[in-house]
Protein backbone atom coordinates (compact mmCIF):
# COMPACT_ATOMS: atom_id res chain seq x y z
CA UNK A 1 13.70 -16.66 29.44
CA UNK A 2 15.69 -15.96 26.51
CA UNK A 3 13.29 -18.58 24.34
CA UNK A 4 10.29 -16.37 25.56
CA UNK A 5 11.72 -12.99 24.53
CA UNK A 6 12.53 -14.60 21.55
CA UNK A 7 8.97 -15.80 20.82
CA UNK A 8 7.69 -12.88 21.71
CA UNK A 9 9.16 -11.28 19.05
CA UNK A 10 8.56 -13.69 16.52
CA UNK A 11 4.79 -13.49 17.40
CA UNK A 12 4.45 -9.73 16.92
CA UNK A 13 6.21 -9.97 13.73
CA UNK A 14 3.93 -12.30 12.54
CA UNK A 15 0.60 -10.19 13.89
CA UNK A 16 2.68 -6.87 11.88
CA UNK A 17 2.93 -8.78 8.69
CA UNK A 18 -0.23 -10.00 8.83
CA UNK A 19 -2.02 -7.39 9.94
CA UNK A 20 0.14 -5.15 7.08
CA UNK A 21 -1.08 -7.85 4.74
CA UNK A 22 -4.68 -7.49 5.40
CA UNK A 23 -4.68 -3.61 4.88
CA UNK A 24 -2.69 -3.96 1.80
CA UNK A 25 -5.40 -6.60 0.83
CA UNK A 26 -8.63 -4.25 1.93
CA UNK A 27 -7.05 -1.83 -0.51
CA UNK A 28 -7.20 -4.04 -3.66
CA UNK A 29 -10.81 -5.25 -2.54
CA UNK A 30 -11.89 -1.98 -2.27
CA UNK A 31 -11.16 -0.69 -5.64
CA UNK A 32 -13.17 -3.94 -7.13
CA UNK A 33 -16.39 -3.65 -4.85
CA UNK A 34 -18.57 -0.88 -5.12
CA UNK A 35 -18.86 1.28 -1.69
CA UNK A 36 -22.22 0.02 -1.44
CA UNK A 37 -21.21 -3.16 -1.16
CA UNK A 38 -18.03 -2.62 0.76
CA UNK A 39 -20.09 -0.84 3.88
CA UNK A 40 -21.94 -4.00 4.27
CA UNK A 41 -19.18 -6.22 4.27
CA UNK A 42 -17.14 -3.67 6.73
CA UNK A 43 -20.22 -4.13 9.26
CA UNK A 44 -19.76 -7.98 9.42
């Protein structure tokens, strides 16, 4: 049990980061694409 909980954790620290990571990522994208461009790509 205690190998699950600890798993558990691990896991949703890794889907944080990288879902922190992605944003943070996004961000710098966004300021090199045009917002033209960057609608498209958000539709995929």
């Amino acid at each position: 049990m205690e190998l699950f909980i600890i798993f558990c954790i691990a896991f949703g620290g890794f889907v944080f980061g990288y879902q922190v990571g992605r944003n943070s990522l996004k961000k710098k994208v966004k300021n090199f694409v045009p917002k033209t461009q960057w609608k498209e790509a958000d539709l995929e």
